[in-house]
N, C-alpha and C. Protein backbone atom coordinates (compact mmCIF):
# COMPACT_ATOMS: atom_id res chain seq x y z
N UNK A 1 9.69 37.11 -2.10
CA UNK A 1 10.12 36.80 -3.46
C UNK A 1 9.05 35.99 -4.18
N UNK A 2 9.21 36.50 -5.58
CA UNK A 2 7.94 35.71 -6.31
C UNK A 2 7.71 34.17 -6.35
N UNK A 3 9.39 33.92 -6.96
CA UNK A 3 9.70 32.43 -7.03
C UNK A 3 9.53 31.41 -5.94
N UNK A 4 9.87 32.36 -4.47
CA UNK A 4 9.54 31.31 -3.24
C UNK A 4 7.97 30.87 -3.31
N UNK A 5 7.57 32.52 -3.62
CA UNK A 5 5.98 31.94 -3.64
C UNK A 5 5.44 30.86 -4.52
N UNK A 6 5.73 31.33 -5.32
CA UNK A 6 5.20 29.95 -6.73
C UNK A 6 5.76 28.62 -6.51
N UNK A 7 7.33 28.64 -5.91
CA UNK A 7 7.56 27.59 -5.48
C UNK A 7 6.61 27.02 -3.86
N UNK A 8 6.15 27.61 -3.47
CA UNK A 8 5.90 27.12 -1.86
C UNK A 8 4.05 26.52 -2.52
N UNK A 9 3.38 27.39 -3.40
CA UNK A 9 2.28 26.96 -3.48
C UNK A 9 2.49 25.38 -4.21
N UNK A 10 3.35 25.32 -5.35
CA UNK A 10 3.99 24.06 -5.70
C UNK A 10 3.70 22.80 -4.47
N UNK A 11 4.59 22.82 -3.61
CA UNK A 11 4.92 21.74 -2.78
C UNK A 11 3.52 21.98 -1.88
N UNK A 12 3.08 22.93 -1.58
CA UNK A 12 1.46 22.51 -0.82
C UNK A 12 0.65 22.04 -1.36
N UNK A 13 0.43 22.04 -2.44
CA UNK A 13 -0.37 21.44 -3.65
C UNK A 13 0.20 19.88 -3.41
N UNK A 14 1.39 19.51 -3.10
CA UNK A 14 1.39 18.20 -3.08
C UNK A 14 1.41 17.40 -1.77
N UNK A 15 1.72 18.49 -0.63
CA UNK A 15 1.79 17.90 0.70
C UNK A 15 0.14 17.76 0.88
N UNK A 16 -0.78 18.82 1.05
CA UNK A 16 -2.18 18.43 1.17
C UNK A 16 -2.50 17.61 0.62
N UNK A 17 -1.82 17.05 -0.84
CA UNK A 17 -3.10 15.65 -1.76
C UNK A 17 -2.12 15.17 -0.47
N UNK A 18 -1.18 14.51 -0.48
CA UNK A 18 -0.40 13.30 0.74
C UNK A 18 -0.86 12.97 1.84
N UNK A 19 -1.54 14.47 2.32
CA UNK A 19 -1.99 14.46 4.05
C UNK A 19 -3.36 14.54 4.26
N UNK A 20 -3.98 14.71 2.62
CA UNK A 20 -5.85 14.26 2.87
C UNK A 20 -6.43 15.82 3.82
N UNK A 21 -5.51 16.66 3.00
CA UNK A 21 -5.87 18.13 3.71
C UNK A 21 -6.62 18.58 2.30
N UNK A 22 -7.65 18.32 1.96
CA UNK A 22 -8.34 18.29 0.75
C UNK A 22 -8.93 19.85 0.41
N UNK A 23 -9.04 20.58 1.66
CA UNK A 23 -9.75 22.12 1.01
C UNK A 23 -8.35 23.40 1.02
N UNK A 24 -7.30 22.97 1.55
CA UNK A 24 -6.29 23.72 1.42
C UNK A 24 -5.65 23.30 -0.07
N UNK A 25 -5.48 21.58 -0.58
CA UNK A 25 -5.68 21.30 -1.87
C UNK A 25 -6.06 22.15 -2.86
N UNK A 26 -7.47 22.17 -2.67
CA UNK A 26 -8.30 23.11 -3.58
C UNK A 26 -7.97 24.44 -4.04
N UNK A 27 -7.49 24.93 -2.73
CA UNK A 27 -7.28 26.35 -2.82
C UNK A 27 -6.10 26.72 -3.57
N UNK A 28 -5.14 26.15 -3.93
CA UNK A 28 -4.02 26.30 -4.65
C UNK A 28 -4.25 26.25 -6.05
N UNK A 29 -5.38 25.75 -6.54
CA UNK A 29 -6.27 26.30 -8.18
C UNK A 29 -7.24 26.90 -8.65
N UNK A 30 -6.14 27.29 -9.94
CA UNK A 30 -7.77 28.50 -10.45
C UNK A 30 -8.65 27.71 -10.39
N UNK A 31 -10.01 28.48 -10.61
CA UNK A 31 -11.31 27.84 -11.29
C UNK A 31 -10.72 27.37 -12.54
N UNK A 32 -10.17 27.91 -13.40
CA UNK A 32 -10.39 27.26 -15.08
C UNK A 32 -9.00 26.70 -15.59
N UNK A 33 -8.06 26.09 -14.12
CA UNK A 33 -7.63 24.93 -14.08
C UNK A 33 -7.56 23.43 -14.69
N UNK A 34 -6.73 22.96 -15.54
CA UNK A 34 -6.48 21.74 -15.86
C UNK A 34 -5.30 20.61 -15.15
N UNK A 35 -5.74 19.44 -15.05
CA UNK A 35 -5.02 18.87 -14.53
C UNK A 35 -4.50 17.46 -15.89
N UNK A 36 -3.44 16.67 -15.71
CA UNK A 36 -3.09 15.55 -17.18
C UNK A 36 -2.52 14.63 -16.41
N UNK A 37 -2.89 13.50 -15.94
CA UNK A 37 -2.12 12.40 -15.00
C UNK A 37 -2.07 11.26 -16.09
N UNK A 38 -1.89 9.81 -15.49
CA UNK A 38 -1.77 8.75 -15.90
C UNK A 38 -3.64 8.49 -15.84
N UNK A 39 -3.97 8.41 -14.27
CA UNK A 39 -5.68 7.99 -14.35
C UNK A 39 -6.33 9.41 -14.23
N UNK A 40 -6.01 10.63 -14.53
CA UNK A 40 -7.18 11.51 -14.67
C UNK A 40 -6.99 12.73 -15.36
N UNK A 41 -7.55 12.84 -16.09
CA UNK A 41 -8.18 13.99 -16.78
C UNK A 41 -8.94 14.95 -16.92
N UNK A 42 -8.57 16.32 -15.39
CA UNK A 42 -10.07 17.69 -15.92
C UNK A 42 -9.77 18.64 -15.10
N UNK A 43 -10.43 19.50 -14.62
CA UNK A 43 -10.49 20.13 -13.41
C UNK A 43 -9.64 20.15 -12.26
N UNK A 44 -8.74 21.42 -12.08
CA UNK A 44 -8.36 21.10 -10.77
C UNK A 44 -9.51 20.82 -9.58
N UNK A 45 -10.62 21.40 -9.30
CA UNK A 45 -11.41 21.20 -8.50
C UNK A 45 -11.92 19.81 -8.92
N UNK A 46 -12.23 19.32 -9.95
CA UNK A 46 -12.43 17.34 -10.58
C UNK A 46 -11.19 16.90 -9.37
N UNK A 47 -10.34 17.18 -9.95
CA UNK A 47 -8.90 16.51 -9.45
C UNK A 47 -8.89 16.13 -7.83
N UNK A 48 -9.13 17.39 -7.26
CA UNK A 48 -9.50 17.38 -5.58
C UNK A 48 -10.66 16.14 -5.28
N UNK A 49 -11.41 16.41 -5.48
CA UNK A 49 -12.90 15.38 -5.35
C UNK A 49 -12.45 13.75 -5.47
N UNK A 50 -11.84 13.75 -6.96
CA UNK A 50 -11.04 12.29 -7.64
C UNK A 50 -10.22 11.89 -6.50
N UNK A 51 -9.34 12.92 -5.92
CA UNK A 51 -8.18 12.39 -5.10
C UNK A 51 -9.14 11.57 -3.86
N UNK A 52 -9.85 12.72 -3.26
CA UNK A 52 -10.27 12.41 -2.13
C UNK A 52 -11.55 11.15 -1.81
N UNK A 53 -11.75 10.87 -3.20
CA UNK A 53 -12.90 9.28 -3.01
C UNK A 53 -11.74 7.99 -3.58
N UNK A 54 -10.16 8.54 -4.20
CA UNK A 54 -9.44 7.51 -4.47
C UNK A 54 -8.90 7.12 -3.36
N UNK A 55 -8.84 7.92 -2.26
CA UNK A 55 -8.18 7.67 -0.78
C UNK A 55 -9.28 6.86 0.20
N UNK A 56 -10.55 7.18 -0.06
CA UNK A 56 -11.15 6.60 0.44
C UNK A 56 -11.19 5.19 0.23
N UNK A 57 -10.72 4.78 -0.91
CA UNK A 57 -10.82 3.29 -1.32
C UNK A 57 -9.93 2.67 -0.90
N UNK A 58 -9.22 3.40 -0.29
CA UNK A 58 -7.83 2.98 0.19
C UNK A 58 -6.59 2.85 -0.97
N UNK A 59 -6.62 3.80 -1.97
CA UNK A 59 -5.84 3.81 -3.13
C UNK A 59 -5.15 5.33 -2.80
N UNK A 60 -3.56 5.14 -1.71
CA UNK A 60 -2.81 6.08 -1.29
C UNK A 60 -1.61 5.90 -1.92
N UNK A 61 -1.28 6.91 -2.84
CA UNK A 61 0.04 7.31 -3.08
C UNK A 61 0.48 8.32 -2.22
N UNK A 62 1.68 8.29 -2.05
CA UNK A 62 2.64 9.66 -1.54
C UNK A 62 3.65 9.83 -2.34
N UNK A 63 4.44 11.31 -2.58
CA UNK A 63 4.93 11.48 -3.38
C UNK A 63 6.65 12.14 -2.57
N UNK A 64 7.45 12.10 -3.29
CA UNK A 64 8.77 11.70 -2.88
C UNK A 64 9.59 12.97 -3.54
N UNK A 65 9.89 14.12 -2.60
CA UNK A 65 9.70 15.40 -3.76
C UNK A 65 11.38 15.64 -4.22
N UNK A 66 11.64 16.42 -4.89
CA UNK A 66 12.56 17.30 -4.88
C UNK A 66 12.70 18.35 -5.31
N UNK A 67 13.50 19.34 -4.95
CA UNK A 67 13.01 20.82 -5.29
C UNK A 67 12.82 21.33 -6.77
N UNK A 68 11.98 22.12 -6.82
CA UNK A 68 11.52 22.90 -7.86
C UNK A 68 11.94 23.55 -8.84
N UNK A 69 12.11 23.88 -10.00
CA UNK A 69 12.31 25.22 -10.67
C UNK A 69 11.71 26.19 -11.28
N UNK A 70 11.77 27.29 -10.67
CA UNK A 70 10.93 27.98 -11.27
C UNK A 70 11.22 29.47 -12.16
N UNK A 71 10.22 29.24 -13.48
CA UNK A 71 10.90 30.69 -14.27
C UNK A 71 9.34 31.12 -14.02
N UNK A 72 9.59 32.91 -13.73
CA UNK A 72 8.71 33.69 -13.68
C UNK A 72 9.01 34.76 -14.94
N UNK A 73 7.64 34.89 -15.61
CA UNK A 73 7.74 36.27 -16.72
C UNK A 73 6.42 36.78 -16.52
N UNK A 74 6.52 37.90 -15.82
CA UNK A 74 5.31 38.80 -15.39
C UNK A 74 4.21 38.18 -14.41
N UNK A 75 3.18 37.75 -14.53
CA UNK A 75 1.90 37.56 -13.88
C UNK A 75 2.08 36.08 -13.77
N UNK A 76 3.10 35.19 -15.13
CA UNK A 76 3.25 33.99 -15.24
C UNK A 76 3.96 32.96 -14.82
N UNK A 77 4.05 31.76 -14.15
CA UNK A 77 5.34 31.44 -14.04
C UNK A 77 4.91 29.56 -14.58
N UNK A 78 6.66 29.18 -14.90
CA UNK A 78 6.27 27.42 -15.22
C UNK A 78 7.08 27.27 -13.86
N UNK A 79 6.54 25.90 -13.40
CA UNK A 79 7.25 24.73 -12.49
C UNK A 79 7.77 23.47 -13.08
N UNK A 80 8.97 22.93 -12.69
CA UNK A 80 9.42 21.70 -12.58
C UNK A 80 9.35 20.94 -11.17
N UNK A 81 8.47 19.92 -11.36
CA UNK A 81 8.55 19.19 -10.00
C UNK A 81 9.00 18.15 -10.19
N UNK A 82 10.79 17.56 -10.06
CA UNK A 82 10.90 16.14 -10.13
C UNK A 82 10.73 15.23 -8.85
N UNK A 83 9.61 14.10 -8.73
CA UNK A 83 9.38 13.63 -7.94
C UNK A 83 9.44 11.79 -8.36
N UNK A 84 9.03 11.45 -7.26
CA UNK A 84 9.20 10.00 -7.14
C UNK A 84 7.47 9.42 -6.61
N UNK A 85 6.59 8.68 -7.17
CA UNK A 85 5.00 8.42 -6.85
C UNK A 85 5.14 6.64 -5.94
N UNK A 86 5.27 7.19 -4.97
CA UNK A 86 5.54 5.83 -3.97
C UNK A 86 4.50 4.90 -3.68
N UNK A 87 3.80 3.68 -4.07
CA UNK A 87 2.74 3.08 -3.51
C UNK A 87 2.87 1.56 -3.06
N UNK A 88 2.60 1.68 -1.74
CA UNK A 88 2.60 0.05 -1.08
C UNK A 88 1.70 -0.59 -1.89
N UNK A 89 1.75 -1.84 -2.64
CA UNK A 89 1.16 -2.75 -3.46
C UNK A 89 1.31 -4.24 -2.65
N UNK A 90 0.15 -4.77 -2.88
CA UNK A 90 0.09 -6.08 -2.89
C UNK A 90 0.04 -7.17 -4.30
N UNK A 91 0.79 -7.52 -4.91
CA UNK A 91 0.48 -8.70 -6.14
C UNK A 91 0.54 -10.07 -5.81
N UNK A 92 -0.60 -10.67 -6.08
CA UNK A 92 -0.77 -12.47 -5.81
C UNK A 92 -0.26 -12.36 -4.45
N UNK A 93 -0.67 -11.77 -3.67
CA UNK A 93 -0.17 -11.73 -2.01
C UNK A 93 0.75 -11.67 -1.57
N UNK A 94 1.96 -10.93 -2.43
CA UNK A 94 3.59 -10.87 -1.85
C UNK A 94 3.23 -9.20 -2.02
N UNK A 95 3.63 -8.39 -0.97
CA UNK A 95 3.83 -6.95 -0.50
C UNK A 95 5.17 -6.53 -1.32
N UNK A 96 5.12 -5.55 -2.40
CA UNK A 96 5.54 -4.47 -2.44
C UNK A 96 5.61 -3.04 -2.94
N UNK A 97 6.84 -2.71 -3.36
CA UNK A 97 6.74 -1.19 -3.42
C UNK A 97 6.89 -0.83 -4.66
N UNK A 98 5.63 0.23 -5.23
CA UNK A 98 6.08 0.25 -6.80
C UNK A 98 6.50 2.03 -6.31
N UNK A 99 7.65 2.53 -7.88
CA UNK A 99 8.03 3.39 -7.43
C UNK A 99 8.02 4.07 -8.82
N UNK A 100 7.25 5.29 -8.65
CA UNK A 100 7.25 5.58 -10.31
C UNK A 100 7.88 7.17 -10.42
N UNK A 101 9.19 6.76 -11.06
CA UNK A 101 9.71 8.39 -11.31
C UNK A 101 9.27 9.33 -12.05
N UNK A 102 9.19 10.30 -11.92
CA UNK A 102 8.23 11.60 -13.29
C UNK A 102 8.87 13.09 -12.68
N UNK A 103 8.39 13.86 -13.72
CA UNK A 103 8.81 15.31 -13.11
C UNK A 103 7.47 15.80 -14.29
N UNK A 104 6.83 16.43 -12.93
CA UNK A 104 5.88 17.82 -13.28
C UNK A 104 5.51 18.99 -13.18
N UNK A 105 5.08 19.26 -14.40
CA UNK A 105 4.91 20.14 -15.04
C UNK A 105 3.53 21.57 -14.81
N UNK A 106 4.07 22.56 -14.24
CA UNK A 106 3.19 23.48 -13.29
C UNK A 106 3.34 24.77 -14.16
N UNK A 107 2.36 25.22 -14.34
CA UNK A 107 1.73 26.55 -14.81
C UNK A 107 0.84 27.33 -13.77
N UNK A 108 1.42 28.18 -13.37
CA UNK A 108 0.53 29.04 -12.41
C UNK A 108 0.75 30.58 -12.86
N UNK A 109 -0.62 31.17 -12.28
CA UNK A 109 -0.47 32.59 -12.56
C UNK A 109 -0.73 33.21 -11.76
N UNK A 110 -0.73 34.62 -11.29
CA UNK A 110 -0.79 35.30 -10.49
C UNK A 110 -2.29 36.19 -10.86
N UNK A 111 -3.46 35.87 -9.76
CA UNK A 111 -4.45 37.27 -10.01
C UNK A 111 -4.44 38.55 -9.24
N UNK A 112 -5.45 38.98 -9.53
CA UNK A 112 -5.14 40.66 -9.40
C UNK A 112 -5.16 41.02 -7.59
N UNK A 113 -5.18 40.17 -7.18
CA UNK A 113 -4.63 40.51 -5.71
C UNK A 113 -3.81 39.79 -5.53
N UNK A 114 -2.46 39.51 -6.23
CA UNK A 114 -1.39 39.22 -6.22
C UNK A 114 -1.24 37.84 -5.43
N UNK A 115 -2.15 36.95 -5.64
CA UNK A 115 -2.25 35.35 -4.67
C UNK A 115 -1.52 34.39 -6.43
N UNK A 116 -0.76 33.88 -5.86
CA UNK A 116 -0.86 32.60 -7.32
C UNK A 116 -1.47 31.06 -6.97
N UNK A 117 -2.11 30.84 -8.21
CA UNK A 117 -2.77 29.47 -7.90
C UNK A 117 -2.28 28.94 -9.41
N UNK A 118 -2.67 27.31 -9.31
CA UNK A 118 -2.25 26.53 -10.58
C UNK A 118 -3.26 26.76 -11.89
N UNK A 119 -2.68 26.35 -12.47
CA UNK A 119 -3.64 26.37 -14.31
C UNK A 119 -3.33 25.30 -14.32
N UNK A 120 -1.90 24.64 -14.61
CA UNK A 120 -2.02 23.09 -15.24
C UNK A 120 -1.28 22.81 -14.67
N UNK A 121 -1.37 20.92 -14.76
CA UNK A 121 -0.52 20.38 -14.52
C UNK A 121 -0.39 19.19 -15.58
N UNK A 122 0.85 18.90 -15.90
CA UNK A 122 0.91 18.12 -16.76
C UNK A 122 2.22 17.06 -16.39
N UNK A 123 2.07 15.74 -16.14
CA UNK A 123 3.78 14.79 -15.37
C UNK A 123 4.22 14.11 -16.90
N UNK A 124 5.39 14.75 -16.96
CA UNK A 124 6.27 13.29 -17.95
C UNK A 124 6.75 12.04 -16.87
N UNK A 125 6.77 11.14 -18.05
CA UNK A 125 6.83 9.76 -16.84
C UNK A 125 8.49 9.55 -17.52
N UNK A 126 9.16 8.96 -16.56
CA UNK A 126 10.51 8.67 -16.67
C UNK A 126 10.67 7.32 -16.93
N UNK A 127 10.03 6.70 -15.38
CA UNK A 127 10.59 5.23 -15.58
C UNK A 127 10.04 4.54 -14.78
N UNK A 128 9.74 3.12 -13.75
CA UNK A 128 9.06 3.18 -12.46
C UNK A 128 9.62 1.58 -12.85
N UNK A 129 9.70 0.89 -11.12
CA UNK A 129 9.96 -0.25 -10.87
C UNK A 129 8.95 -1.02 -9.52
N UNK A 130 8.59 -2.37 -9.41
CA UNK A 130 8.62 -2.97 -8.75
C UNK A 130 9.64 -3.74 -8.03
N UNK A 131 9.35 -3.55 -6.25
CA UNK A 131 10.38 -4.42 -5.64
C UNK A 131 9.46 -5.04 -4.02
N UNK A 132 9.89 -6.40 -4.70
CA UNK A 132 9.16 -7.26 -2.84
C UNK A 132 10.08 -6.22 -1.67
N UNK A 133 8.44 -6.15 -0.97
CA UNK A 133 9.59 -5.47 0.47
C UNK A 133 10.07 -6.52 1.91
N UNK A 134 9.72 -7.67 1.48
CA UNK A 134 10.80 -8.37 2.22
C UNK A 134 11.71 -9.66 1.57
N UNK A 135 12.75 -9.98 2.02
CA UNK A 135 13.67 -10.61 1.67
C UNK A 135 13.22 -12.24 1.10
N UNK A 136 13.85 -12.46 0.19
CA UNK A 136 13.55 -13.83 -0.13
C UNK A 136 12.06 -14.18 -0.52
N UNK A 137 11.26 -12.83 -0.90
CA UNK A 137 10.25 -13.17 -1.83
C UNK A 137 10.16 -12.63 -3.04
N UNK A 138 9.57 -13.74 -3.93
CA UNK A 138 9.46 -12.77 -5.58
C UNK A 138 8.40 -12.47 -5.94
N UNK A 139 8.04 -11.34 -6.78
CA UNK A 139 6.90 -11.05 -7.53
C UNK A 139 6.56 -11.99 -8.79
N UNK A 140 5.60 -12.66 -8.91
CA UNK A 140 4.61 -13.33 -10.31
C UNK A 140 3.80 -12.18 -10.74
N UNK A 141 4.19 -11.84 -11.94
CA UNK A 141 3.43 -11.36 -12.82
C UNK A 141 3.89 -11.52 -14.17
N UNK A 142 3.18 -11.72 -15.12
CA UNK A 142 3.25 -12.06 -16.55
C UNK A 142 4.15 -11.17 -17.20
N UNK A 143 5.19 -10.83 -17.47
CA UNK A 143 5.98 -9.89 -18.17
C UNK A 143 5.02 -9.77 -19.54
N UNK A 144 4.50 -10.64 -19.85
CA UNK A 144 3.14 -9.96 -21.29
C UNK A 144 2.73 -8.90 -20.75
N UNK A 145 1.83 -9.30 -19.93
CA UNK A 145 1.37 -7.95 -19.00
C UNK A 145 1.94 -6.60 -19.41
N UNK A 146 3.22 -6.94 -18.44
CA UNK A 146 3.83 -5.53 -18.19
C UNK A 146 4.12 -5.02 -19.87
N UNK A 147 4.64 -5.80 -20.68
CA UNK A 147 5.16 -5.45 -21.73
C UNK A 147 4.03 -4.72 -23.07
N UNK A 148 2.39 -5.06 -22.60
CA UNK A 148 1.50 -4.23 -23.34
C UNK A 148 1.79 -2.85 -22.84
N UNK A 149 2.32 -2.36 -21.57
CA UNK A 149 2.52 -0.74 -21.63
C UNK A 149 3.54 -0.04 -21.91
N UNK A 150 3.64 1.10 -22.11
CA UNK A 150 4.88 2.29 -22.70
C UNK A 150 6.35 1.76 -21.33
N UNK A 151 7.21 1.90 -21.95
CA UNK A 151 8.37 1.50 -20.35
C UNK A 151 8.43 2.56 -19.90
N UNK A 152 8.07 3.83 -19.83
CA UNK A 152 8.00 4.99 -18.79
C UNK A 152 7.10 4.62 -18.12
N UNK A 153 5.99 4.37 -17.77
CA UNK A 153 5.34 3.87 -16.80
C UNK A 153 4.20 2.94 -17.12
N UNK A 154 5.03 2.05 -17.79
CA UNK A 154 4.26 0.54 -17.02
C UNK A 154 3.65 -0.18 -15.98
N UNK A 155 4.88 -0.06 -14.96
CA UNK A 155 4.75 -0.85 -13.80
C UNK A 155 2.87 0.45 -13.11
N UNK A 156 3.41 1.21 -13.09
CA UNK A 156 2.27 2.14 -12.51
C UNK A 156 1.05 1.87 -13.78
N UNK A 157 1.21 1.88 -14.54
CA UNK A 157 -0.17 1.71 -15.64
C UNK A 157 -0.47 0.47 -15.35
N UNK A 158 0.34 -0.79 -15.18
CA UNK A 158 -0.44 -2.00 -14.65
C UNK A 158 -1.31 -1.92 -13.55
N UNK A 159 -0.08 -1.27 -12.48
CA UNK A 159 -1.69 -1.44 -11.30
C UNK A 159 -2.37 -0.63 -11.71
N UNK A 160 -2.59 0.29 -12.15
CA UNK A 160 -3.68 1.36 -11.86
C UNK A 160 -4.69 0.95 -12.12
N UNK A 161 -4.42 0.18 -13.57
CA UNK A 161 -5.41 -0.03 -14.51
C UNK A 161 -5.99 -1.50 -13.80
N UNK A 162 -5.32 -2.07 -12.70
CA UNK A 162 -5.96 -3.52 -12.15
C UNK A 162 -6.80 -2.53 -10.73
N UNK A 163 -6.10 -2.02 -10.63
CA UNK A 163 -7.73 -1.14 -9.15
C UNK A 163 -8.68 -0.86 -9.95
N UNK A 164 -8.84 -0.39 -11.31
CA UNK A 164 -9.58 0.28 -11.78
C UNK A 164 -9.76 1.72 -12.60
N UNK A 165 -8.18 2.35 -12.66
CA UNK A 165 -8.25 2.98 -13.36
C UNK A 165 -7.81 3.27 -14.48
N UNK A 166 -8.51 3.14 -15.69
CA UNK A 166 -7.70 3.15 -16.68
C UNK A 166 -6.91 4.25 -17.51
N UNK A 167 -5.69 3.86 -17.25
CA UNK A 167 -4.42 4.48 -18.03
C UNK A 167 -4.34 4.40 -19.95
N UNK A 168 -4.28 5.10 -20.34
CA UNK A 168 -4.28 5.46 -21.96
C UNK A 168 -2.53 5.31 -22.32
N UNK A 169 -2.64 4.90 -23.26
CA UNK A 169 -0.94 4.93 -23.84
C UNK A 169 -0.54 6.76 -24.47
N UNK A 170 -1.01 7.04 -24.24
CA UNK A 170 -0.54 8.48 -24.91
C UNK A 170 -0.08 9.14 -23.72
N UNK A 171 0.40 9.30 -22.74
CA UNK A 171 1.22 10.13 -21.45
C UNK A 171 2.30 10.33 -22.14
N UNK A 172 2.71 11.48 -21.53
CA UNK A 172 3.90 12.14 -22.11
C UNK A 172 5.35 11.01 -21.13
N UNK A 173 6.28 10.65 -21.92
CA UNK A 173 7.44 9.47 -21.53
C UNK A 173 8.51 10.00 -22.20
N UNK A 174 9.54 9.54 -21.29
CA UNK A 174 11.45 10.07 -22.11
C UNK A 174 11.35 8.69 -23.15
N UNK A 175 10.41 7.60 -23.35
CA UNK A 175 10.97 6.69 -23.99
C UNK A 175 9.79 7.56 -25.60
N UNK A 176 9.76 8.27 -25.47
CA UNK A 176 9.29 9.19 -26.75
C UNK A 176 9.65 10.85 -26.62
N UNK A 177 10.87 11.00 -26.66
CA UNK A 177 11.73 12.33 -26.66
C UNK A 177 11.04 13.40 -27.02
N UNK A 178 10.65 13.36 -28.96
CA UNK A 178 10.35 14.58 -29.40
C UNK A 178 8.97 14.80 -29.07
N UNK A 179 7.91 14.18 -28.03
CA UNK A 179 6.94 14.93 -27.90
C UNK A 179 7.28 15.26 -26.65
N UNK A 180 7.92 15.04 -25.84
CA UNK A 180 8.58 15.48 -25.14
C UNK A 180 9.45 16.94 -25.06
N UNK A 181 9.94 16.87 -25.96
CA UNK A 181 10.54 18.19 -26.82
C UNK A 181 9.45 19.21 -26.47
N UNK A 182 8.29 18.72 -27.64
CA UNK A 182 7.48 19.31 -28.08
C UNK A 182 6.83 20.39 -26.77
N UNK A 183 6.14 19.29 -25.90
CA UNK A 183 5.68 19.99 -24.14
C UNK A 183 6.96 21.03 -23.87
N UNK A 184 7.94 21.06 -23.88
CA UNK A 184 8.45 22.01 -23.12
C UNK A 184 8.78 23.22 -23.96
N UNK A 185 8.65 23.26 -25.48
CA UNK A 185 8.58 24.12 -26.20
C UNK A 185 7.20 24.79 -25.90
N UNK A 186 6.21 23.70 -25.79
CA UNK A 186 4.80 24.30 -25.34
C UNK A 186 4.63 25.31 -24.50
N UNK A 187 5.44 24.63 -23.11
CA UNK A 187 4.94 25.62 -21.95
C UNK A 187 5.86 27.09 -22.11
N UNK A 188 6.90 26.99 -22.61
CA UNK A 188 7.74 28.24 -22.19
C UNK A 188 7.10 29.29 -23.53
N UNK A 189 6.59 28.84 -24.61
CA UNK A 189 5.76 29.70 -25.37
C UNK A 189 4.58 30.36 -24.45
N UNK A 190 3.71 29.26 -23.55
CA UNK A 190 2.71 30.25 -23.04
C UNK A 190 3.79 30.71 -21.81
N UNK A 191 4.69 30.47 -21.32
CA UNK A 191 4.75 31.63 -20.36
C UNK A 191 5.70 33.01 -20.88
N UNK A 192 6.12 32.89 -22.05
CA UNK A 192 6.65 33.82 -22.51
C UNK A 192 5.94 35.05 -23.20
N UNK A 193 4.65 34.51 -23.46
CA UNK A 193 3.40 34.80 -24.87
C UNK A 193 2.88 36.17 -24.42
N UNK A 194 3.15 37.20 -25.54
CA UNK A 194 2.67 38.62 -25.06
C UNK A 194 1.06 38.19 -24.60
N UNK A 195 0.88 39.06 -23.53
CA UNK A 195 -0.89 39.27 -23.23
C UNK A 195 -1.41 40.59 -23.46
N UNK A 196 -0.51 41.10 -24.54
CA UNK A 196 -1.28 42.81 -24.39
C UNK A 196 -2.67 42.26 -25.39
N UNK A 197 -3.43 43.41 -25.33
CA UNK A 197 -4.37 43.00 -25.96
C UNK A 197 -4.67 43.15 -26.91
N UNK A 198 -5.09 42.66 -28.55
CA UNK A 198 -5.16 43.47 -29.67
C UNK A 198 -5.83 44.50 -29.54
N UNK A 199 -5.14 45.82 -30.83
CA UNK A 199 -5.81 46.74 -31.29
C UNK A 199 -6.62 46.77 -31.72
């Protein structure tokens, strides 16, 4: 079935970034692939490379899945991936867990030997929290801080942007609906969008 397929390349695409299986990664995108995160912007093959020197720094997320949806129209199909972006954090030396909810957004197509790989990816951010992971300690941090970013993902735009990577306020967030709107009017236009070719 088509959908298992598009769905199965989906979730390998995210078990390899998790498991640092970096060339099976790869293989799940076109060449002329885009990727839209919080810290990166380009290339699925950029994206692979990015992941695999951010792991090296010891900057490991894992991701927290749940199943997929997928509409197929011809050669095309969109994904929904709602997931959960799990990362052990340290702040001012109390350990914990930031947890950032999102669901993304997958465009894949099928080429002419019938393999599908990704075109885009694009995550709306939901919401995300910090929590100490042991009992009877609290987190210090400046609620100024937190409060310069969007509340769909703050807590994750703070750290990112304190390792080093910087996060932009323009990510797609439910705490801004109609561009929100807008993306999913987006994608189901291109997967609906005649490809015959003009006369």
């Amino acid at each position: 079935m088509s959908a298992e397929d598009v769905a199965q390349l989906i979730l390998r695409e995210r078990q390899s970034r998790d498991r640092g299986w970096y060339d099976m990664m790869a293989d799940c995108f076109a060449e002329d692939s885009l990727v839209v995160m919080t810290w990166f912007t380009g290339s699925g093959a950029e994206f692979v490379e990015q992941t695999r020197q951010m792991a090296g720094r010891g900057d490991i997320a894992f991701h927290r899945l749940s199943p997929p949806t997928v509409h197929i129209d011809g050669d095309r199909a969109l994904v929904e991936l709602p997931l959960i972006i799990e990362w052990r954090v340290v702040v001012n030396g109390v350990e914990a867990d930031l947890a950032s909810c999102c669901r993304s957004q997958y465009r894949a197509e099928r080429d002419s030997k019938g393999v599908w790989r990704i075109k885009r990816i694009t995550s709306i951010y939901e919401k995300d929290t910090f929590n100490p992971t042991l009992p009877n300690t609290r987190l210090d941090i400046d609620p100024e801080e937190l409060a310069a970013y969007r509340p769909s993902y703050r807590c994750l735009a703070w750290d990112l942007n304190r390792r080093g990577y910087p996060v932009g306020n323009d990510h797609l967030g439910d705490d801004q609906p109609e561009a929100v709107q807008a993306q999913y009017r987006d994608e189901m236009n291109w997967l609906h969008e005649s490809r015959t070719p003009a006369a």
